[in-house]
N, C-alpha and C. Protein backbone atom coordinates (compact mmCIF):
# COMPACT_ATOMS: atom_id res chain seq x y z
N UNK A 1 -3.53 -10.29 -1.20
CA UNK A 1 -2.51 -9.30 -0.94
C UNK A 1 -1.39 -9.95 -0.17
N UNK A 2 -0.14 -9.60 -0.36
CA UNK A 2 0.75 -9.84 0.51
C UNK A 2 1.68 -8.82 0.93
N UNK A 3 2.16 -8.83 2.47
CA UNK A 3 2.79 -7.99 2.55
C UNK A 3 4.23 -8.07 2.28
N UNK A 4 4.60 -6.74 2.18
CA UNK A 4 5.82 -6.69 1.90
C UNK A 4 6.88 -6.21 3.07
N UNK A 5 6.37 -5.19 3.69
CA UNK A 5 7.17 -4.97 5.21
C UNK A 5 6.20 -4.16 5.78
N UNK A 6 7.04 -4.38 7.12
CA UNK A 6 5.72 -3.11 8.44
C UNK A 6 6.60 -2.54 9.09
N UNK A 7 6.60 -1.09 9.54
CA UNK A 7 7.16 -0.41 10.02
C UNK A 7 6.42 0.59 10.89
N UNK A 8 7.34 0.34 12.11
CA UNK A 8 6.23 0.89 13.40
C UNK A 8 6.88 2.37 14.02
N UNK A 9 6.09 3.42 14.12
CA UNK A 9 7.01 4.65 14.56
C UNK A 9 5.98 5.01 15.79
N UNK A 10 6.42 6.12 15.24
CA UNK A 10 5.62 7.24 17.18
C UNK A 10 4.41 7.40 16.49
N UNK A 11 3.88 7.42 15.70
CA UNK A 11 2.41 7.44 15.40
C UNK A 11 1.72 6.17 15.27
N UNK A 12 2.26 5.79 15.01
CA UNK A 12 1.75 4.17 14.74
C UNK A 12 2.09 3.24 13.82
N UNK A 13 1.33 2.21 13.21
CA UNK A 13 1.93 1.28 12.32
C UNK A 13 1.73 1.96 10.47
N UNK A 14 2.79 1.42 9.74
CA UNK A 14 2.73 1.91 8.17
C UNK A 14 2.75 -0.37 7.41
N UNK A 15 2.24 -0.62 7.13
CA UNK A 15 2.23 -1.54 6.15
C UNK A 15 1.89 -1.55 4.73
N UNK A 16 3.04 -2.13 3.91
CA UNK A 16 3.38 -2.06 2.76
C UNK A 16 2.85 -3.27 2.12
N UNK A 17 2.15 -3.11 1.17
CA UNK A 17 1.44 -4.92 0.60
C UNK A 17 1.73 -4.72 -0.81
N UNK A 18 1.46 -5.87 -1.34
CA UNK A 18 1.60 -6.09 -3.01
C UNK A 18 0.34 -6.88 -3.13
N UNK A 19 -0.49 -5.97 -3.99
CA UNK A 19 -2.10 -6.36 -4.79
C UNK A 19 -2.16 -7.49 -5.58
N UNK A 20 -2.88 -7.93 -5.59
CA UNK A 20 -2.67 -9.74 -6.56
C UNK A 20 -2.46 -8.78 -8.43
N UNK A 21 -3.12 -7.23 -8.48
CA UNK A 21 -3.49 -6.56 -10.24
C UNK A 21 -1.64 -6.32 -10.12
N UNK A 22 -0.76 -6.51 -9.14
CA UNK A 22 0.75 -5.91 -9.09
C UNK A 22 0.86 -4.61 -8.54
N UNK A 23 -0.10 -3.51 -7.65
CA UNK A 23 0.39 -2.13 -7.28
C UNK A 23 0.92 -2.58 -6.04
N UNK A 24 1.62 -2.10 -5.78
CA UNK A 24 2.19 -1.38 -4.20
C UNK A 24 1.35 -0.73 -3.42
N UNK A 25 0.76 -1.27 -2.30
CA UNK A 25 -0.03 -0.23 -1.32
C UNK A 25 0.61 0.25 -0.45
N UNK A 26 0.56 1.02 0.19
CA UNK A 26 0.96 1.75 2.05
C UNK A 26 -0.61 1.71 2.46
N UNK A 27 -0.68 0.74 3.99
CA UNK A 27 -1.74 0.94 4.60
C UNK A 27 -1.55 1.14 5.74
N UNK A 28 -2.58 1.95 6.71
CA UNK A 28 -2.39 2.14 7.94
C UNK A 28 -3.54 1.70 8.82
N UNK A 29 -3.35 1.19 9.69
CA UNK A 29 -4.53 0.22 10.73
C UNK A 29 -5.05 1.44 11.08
N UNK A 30 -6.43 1.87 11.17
CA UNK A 30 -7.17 2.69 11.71
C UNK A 30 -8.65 1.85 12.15
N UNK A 31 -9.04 1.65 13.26
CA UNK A 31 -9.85 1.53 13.94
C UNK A 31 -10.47 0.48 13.46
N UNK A 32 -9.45 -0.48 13.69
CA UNK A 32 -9.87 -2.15 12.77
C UNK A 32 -9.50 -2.05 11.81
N UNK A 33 -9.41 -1.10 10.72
CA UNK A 33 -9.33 -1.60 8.91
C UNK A 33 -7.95 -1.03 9.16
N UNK A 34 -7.50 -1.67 7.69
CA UNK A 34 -6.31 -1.56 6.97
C UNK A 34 -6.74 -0.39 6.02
N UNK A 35 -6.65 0.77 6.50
CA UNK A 35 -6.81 1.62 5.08
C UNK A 35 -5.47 1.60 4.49
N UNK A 36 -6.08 1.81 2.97
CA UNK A 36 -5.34 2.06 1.51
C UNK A 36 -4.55 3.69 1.59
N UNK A 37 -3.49 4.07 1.97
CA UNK A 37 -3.34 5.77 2.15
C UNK A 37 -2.77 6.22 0.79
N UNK A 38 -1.98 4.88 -0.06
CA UNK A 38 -1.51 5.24 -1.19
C UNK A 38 -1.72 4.26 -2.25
N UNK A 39 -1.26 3.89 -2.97
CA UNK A 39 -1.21 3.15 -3.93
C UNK A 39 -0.57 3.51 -5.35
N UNK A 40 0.07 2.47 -6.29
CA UNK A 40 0.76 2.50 -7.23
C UNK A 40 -0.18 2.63 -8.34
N UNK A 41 0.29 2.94 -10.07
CA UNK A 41 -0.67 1.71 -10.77
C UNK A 41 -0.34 0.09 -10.81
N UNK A 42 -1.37 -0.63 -11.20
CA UNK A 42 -1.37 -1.52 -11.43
C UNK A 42 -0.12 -2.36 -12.26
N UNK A 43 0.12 -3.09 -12.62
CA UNK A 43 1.88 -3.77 -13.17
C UNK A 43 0.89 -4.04 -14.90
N UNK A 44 1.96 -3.43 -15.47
CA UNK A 44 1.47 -3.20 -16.87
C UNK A 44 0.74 -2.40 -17.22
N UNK A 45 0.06 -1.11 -16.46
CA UNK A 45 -0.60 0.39 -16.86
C UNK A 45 0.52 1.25 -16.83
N UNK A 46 1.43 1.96 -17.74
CA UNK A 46 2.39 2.97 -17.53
C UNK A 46 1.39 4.32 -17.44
N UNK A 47 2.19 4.73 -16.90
CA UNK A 47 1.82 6.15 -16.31
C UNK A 47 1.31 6.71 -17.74
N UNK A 48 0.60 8.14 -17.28
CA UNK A 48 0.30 8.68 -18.53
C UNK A 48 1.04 9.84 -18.63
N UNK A 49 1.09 9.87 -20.09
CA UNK A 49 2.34 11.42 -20.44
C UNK A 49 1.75 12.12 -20.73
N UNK A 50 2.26 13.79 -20.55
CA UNK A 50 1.85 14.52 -20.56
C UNK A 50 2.80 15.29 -22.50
């Protein structure tokens, strides 16, 4: 993973990474881990239509 930027507010830290599959994460440090709060798809899965 690498990150892409970190941004620190009144709640705490938001870090942005790029997945080796190509998604975009938002993670937030909670009690040691880096949780996953969002994520993209993967680079080359298009969305699905409705």
């Amino acid at each position: 993973m690498t990150t892409v930027s970190r941004h620190t507010g009144a709640t705490g830290a938001t870090i942005w990474t790029r997945c080796i599959c190509g998604s975009l994460q938002m993670r937030v440090p909670r009690g040691g881990v880096l949780e996953v709060c969002a994520r993209s798809r993967p680079s080359g899965h298009p969305a699905a239509t409705l």
